[in-house]
N, C-alpha and C. Protein backbone atom coordinates (compact mmCIF):
# COMPACT_ATOMS: atom_id res chain seq x y z
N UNK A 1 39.24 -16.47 -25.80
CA UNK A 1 39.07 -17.75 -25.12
C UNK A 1 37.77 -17.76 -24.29
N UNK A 2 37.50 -17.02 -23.55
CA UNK A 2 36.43 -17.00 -22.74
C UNK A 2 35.33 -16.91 -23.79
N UNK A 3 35.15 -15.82 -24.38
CA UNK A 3 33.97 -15.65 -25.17
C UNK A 3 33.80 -17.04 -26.04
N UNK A 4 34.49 -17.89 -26.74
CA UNK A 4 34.43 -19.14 -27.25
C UNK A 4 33.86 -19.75 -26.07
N UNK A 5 34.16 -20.23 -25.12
CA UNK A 5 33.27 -20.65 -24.28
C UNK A 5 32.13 -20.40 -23.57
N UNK A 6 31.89 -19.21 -23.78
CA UNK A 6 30.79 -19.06 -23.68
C UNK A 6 29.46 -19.17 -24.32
N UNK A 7 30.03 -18.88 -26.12
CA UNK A 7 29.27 -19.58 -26.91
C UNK A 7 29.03 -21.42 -26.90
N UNK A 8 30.15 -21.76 -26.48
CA UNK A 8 29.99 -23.40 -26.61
C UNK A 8 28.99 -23.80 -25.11
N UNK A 9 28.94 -22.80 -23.94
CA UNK A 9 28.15 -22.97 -22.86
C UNK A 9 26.68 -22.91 -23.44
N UNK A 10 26.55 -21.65 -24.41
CA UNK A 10 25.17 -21.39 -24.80
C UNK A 10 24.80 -22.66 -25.56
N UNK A 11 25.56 -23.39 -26.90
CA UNK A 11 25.39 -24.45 -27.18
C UNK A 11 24.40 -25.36 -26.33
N UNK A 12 25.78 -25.58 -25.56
CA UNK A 12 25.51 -27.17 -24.55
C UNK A 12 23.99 -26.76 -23.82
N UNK A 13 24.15 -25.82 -23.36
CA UNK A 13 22.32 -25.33 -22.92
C UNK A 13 21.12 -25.67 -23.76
N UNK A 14 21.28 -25.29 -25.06
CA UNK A 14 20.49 -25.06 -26.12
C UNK A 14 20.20 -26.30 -26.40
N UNK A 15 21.23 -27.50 -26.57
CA UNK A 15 21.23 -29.02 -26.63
C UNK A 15 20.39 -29.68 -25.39
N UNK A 16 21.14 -29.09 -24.05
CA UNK A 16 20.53 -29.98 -23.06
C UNK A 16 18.56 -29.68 -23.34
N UNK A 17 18.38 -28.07 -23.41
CA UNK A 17 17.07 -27.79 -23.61
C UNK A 17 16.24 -28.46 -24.69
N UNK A 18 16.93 -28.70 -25.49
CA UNK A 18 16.08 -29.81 -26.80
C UNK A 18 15.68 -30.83 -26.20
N UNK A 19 16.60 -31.48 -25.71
CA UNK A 19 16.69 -32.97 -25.04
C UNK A 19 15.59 -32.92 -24.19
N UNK A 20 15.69 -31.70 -22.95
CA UNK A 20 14.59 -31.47 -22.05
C UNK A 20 13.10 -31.65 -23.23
N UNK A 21 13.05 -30.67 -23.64
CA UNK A 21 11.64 -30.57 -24.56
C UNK A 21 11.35 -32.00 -25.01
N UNK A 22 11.72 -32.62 -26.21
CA UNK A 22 11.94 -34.15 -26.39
C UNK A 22 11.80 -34.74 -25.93
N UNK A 23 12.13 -34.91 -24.57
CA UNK A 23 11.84 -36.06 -23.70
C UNK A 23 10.22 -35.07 -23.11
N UNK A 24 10.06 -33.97 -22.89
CA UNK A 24 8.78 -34.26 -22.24
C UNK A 24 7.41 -34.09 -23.42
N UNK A 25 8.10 -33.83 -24.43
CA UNK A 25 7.33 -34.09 -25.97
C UNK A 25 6.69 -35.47 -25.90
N UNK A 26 7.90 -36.15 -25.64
CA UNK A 26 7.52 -37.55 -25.73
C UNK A 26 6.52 -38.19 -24.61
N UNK A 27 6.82 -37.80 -23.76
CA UNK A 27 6.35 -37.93 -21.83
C UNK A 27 4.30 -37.81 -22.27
N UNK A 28 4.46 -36.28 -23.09
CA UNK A 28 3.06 -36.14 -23.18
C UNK A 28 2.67 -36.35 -23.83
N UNK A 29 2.70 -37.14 -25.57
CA UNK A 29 2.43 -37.83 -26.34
C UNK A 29 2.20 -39.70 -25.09
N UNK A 30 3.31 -39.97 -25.06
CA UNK A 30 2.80 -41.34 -24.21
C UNK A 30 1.37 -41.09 -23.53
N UNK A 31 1.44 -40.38 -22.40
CA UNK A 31 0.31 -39.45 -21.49
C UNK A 31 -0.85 -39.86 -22.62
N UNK A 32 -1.08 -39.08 -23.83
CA UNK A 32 -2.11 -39.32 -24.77
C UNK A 32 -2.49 -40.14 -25.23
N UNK A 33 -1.33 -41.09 -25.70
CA UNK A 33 -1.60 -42.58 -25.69
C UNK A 33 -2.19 -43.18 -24.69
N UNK A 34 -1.50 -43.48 -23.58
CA UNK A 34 -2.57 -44.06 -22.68
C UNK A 34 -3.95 -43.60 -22.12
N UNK A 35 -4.17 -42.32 -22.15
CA UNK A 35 -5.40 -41.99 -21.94
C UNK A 35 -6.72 -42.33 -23.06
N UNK A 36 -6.09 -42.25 -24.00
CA UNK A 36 -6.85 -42.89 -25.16
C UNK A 36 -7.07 -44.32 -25.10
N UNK A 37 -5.96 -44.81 -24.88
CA UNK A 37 -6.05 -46.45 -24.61
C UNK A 37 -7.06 -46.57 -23.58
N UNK A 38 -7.32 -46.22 -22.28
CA UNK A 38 -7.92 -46.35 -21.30
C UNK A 38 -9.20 -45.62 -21.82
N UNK A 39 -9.76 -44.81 -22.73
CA UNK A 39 -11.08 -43.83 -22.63
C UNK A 39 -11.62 -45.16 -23.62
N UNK A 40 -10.76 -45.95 -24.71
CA UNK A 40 -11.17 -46.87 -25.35
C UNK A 40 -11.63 -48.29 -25.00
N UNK A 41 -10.78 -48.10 -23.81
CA UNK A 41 -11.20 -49.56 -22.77
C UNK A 41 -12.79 -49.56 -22.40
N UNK A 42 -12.44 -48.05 -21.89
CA UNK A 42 -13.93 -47.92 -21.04
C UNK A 42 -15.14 -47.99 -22.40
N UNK A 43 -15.16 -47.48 -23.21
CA UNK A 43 -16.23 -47.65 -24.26
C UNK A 43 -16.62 -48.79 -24.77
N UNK A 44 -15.13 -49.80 -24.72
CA UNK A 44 -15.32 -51.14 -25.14
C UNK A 44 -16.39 -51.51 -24.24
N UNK A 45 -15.73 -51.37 -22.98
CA UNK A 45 -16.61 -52.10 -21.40
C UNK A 45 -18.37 -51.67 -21.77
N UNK A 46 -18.18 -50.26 -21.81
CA UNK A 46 -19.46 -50.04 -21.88
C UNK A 46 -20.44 -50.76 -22.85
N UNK A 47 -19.71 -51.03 -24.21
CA UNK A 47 -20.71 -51.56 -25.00
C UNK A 47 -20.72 -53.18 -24.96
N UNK A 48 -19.64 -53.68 -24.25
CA UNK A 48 -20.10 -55.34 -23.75
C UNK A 48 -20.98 -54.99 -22.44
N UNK A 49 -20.96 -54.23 -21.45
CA UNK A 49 -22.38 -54.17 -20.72
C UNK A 49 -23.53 -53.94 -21.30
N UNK A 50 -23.69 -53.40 -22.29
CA UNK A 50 -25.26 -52.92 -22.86
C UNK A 50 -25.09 -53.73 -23.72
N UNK A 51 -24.50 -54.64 -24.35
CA UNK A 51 -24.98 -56.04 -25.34
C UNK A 51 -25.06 -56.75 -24.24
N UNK A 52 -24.49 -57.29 -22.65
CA UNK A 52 -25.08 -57.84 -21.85
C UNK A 52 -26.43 -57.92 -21.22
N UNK A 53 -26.87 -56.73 -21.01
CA UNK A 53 -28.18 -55.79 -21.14
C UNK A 53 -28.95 -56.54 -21.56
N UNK A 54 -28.55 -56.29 -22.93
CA UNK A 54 -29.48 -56.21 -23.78
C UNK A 54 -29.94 -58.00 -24.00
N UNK A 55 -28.79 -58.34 -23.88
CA UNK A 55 -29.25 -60.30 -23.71
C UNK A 55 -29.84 -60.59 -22.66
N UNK A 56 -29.94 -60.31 -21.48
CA UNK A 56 -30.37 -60.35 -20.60
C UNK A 56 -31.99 -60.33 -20.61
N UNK A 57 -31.86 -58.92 -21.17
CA UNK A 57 -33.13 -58.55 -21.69
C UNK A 57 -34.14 -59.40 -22.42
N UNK A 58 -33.32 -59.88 -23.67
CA UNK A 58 -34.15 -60.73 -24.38
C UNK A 58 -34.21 -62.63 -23.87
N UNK A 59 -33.69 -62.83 -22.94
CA UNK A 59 -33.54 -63.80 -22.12
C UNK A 59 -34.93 -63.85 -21.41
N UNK A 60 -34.85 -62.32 -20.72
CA UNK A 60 -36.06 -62.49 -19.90
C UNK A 60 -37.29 -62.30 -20.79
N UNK A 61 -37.51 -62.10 -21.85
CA UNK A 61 -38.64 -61.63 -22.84
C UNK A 61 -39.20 -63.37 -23.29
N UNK A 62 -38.00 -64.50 -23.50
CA UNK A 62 -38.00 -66.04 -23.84
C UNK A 62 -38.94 -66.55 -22.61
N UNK A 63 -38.71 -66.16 -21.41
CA UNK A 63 -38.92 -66.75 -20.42
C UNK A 63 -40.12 -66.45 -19.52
C-alpha cells in the first residue's frame, strides 16, 4: 500500500512538473513573440523616419 503510493506521488510530481515546464515553455515562447513584435515595430519606425528624412530632404532640394 504505501509503496503504491508512493509511486502514484512520484506520478502526480512528474505531471505537476510537465505542466510547470509547459506553461513556462509557453511563458518564453510568448516572451519571444513579443520581443520580436516590438524589435519589428522599432525597424518599421525606423524606416518610416528615414523615408520621412528622406522627403524632407527632397522637399528641401524643390525649394
Amino acid at each position: 500500500m504505501l509503496t503504491i503510493q508512493k509511486i502514484n506521488f512520484r506520478q502526480v510530481t512528474m505531471k505537476t512538473d510537465n505542466a510547470y515546464f509547459i506553461s513556462y515553455v509557453t511563458v518564453l515562447a510568448t516572451c519571444q513573440v513579443v520581443l520580436a513584435c516590438l524589435r519589428a515595430d522599432r525597424v518599421i519606425q525606423l524606416i518610416h523616419t528615414f523615408k520621412a528624412l528622406q522627403y524632407f530632404q527632397h522637399k528641401r532640394a524643390d525649394i
